[in-house]
N, C-alpha and C. Protein backbone atom coordinates (compact mmCIF):
# COMPACT_ATOMS: atom_id res chain seq x y z
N UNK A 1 65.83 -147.66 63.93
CA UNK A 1 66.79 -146.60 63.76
C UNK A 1 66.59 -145.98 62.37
N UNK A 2 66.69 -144.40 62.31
CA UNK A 2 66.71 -143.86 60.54
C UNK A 2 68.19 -143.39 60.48
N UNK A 3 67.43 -143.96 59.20
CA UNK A 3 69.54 -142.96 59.01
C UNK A 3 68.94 -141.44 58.50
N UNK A 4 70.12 -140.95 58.75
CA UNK A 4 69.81 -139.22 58.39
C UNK A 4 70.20 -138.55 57.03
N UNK A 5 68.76 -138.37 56.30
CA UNK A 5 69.33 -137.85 55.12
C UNK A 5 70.43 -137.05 54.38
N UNK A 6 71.29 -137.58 53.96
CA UNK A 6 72.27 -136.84 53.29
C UNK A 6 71.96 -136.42 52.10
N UNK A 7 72.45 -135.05 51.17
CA UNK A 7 72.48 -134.25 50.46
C UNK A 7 72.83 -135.35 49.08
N UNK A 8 72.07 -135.50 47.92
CA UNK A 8 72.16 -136.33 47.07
C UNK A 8 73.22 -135.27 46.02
N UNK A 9 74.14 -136.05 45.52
CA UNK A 9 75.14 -135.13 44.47
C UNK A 9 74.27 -134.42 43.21
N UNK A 10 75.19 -133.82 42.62
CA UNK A 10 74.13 -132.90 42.19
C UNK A 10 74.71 -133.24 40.39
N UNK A 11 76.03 -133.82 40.38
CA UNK A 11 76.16 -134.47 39.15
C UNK A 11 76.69 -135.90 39.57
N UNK A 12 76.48 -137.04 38.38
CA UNK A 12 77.08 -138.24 38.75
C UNK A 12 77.54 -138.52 37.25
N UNK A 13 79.28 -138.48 37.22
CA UNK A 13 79.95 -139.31 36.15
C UNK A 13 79.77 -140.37 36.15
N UNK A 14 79.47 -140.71 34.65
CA UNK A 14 78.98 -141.91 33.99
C UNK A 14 80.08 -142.34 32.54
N UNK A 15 80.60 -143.55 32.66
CA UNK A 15 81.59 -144.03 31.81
C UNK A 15 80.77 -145.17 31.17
N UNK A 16 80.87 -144.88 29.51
CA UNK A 16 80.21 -145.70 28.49
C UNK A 16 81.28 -146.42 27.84
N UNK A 17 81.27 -147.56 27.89
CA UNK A 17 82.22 -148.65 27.19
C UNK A 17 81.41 -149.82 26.35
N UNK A 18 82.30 -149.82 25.23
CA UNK A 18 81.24 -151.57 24.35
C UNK A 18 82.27 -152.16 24.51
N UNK A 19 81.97 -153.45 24.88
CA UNK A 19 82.93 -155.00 25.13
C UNK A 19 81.96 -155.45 24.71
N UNK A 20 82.88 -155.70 23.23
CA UNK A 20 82.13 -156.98 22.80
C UNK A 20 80.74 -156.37 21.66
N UNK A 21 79.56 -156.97 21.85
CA UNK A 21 78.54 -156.55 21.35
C UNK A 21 77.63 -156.01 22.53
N UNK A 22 78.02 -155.90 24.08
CA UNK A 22 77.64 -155.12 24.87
C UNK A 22 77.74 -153.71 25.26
N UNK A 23 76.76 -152.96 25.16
CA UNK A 23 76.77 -151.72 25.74
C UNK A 23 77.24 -151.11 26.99
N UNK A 24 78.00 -150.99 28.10
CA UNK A 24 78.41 -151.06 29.49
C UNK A 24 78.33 -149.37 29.70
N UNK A 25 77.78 -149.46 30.72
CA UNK A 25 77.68 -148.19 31.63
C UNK A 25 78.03 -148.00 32.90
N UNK A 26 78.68 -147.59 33.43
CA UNK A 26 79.40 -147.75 35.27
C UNK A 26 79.24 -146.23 35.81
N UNK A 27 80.29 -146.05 36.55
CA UNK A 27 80.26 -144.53 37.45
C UNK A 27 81.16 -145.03 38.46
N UNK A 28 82.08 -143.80 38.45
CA UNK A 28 83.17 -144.31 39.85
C UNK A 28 82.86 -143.34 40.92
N UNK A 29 81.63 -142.65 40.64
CA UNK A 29 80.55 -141.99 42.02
C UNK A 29 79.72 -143.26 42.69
N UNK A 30 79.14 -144.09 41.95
CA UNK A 30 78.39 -144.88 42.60
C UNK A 30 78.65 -146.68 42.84
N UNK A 31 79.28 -146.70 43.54
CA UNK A 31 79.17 -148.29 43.74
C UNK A 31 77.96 -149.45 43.52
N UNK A 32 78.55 -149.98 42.64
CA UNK A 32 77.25 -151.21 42.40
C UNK A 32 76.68 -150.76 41.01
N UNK A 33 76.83 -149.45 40.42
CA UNK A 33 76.39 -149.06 38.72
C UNK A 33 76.94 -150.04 37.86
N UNK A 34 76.42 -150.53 37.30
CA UNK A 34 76.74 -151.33 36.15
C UNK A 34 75.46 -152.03 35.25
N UNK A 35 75.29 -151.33 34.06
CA UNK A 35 74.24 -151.36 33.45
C UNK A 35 74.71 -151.75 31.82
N UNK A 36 74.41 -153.39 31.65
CA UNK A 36 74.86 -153.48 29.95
C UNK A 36 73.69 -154.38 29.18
N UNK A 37 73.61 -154.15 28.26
CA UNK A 37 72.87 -154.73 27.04
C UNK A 37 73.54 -154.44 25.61
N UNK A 38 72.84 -155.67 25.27
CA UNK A 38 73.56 -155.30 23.92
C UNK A 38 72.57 -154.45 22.91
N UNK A 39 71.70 -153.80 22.93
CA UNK A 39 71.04 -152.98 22.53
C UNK A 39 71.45 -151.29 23.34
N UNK A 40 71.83 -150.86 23.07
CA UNK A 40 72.50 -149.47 23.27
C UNK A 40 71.38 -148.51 23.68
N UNK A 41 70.52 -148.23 23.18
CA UNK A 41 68.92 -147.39 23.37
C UNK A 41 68.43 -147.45 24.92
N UNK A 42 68.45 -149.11 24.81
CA UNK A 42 67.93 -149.90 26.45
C UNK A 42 68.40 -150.03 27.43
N UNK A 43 70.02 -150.18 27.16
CA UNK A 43 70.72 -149.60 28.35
C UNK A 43 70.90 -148.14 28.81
N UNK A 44 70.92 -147.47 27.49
CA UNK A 44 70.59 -146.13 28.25
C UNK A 44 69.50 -145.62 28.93
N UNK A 45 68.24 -146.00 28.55
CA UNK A 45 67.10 -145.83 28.99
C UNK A 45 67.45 -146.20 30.85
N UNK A 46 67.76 -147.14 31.24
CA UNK A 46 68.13 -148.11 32.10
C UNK A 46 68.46 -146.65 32.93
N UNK A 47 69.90 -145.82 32.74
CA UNK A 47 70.46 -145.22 33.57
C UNK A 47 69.93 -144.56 34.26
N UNK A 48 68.92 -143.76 33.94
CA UNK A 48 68.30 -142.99 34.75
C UNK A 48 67.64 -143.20 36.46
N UNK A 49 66.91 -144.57 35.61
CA UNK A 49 66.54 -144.97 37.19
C UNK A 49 67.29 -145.17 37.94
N UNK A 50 68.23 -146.28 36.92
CA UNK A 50 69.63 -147.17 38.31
C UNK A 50 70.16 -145.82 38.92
N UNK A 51 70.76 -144.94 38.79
CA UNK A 51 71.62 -143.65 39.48
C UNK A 51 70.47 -143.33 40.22
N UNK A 52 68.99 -142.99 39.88
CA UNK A 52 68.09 -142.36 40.95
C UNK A 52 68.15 -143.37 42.60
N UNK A 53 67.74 -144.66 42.21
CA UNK A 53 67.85 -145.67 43.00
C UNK A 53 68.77 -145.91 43.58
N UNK A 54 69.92 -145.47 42.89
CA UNK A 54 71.19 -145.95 44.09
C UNK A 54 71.56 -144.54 44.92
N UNK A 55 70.96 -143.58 44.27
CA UNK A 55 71.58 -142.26 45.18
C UNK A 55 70.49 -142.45 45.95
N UNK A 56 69.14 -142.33 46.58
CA UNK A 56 68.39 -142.97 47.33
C UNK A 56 69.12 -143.98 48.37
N UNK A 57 69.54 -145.03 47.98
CA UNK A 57 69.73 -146.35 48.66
C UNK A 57 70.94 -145.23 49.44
N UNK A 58 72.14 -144.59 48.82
CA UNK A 58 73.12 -144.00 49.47
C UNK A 58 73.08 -143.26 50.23
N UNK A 59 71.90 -142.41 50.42
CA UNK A 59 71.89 -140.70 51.02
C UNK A 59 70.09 -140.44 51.84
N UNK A 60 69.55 -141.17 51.43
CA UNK A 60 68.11 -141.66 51.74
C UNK A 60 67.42 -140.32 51.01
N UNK A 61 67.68 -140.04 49.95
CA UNK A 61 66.78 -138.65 49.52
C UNK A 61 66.62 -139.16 48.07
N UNK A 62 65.57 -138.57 47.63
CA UNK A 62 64.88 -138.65 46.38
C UNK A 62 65.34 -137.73 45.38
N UNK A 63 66.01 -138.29 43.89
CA UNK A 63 66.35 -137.48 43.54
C UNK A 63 66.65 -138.12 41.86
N UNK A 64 65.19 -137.65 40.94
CA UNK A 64 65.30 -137.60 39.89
C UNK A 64 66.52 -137.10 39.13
N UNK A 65 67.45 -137.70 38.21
CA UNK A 65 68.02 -137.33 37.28
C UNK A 65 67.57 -137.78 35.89
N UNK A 66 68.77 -136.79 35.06
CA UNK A 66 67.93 -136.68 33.86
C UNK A 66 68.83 -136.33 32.61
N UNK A 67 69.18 -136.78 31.39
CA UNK A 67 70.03 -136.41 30.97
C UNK A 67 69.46 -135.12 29.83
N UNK A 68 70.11 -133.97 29.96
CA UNK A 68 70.04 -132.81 28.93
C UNK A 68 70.35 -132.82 27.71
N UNK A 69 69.58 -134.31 27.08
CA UNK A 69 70.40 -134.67 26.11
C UNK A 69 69.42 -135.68 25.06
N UNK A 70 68.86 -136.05 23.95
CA UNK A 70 68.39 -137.67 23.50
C UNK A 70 69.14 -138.64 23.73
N UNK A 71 68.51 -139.66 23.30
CA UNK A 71 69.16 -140.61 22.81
C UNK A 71 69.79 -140.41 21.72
N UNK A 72 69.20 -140.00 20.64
CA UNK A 72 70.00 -139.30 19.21
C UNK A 72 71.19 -138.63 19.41
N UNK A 73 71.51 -137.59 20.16
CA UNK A 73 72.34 -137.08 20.79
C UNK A 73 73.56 -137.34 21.13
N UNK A 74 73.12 -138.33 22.49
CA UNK A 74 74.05 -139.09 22.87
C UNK A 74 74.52 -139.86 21.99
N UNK A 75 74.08 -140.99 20.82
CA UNK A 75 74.85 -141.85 19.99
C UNK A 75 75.58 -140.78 19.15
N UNK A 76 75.37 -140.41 18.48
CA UNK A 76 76.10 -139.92 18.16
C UNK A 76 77.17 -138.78 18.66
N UNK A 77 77.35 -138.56 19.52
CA UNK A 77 78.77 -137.84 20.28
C UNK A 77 79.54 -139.17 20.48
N UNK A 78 78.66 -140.30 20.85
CA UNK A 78 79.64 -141.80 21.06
C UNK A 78 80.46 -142.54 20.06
N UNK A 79 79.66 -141.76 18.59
CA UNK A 79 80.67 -142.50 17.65
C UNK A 79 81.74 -142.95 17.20
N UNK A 80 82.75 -141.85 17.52
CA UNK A 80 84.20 -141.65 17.62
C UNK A 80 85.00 -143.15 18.79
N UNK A 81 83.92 -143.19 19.57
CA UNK A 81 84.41 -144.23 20.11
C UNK A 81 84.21 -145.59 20.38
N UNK A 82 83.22 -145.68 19.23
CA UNK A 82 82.83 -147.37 18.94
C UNK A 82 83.83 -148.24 18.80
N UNK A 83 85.68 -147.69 18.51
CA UNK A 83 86.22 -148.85 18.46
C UNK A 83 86.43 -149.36 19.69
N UNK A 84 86.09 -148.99 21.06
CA UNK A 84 86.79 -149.42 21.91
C UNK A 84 86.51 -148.29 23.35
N UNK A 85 87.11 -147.03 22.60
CA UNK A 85 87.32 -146.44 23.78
C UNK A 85 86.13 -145.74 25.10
N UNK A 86 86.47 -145.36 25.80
CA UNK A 86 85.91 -145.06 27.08
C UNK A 86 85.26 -143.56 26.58
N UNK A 87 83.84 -143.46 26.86
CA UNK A 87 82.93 -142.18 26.59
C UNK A 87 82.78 -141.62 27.91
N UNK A 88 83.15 -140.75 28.75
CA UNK A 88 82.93 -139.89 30.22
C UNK A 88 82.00 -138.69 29.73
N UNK A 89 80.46 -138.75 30.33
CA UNK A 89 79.81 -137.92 30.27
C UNK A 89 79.13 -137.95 31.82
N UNK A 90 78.24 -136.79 32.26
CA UNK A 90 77.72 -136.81 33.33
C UNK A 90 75.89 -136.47 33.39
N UNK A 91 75.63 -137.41 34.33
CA UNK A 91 73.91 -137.47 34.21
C UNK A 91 74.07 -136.11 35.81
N UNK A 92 73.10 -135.06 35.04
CA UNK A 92 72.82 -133.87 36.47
C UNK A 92 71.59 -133.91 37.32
N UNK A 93 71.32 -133.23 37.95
CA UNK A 93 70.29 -132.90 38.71
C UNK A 93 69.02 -131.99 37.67
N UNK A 94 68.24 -132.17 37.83
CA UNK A 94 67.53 -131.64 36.66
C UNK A 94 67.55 -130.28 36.44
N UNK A 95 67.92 -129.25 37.40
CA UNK A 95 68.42 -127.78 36.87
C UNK A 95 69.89 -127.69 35.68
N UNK A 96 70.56 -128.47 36.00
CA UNK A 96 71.80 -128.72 35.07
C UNK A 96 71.81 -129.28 33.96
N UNK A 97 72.89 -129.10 32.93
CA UNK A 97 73.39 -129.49 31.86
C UNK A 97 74.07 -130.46 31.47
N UNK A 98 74.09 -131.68 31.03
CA UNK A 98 74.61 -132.62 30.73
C UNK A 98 75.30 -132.86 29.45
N UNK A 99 76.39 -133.24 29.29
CA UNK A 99 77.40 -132.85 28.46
C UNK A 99 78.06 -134.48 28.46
N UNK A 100 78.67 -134.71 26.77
CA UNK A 100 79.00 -135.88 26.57
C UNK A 100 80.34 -135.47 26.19
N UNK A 101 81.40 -136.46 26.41
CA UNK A 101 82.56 -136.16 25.68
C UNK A 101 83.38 -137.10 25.77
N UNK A 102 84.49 -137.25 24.69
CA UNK A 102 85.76 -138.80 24.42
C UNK A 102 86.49 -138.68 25.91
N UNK A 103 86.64 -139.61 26.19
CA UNK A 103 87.64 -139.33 27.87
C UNK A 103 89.01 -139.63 26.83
């Protein structure tokens, strides 16, 4: 039996949290995201694939994402929230813009 390709989203919110001396990354688009290290660089590196792979596993279609953004970038928009709080930014489809911001 195939399953029938469904339309892969075209952005996926991504929530950055540190517990602890861990880096944590989730998404309440994708079930099963959860990506932490305690090196911050490496877990981000990480995201890209995990979201490609699980929108695949979800929808059966191929679909590079990519963030519009560094690593440089990104840490620092995260600073403000090293004590604790929750960072909501979104990884797009590679025509789109990716944008970081304090939730």
């Amino acid at each position: 039996m195939t399953r029938a390709t469904v339309c892969p989203p075209e952005t996926v919110q991504v929530l950055y949290k540190r517990a602890g001396q861990t880096h944590v990354f989730t998404s309440p688009d994708l079930n099963g995201l959860h990506i932490g290290n305690s090196d911050l660089e490496a877990a981000f590196k990480l995201i890209v694939d995990a979201i490609s792979a699980l929108v695949e596993a979800d929808t059966g279609a191929t679909t590079a994402y990519k963030f519009d953004m560094s690593f440089e970038e990104f840490e620092t928009s995260i600073r403000p929230s090293q004590d604790g709080g929750v960072v909501d930014f979104n990884l797009l489809a590679p025509s789109l813009t990716a944008t970081a911001h304090a939730a």
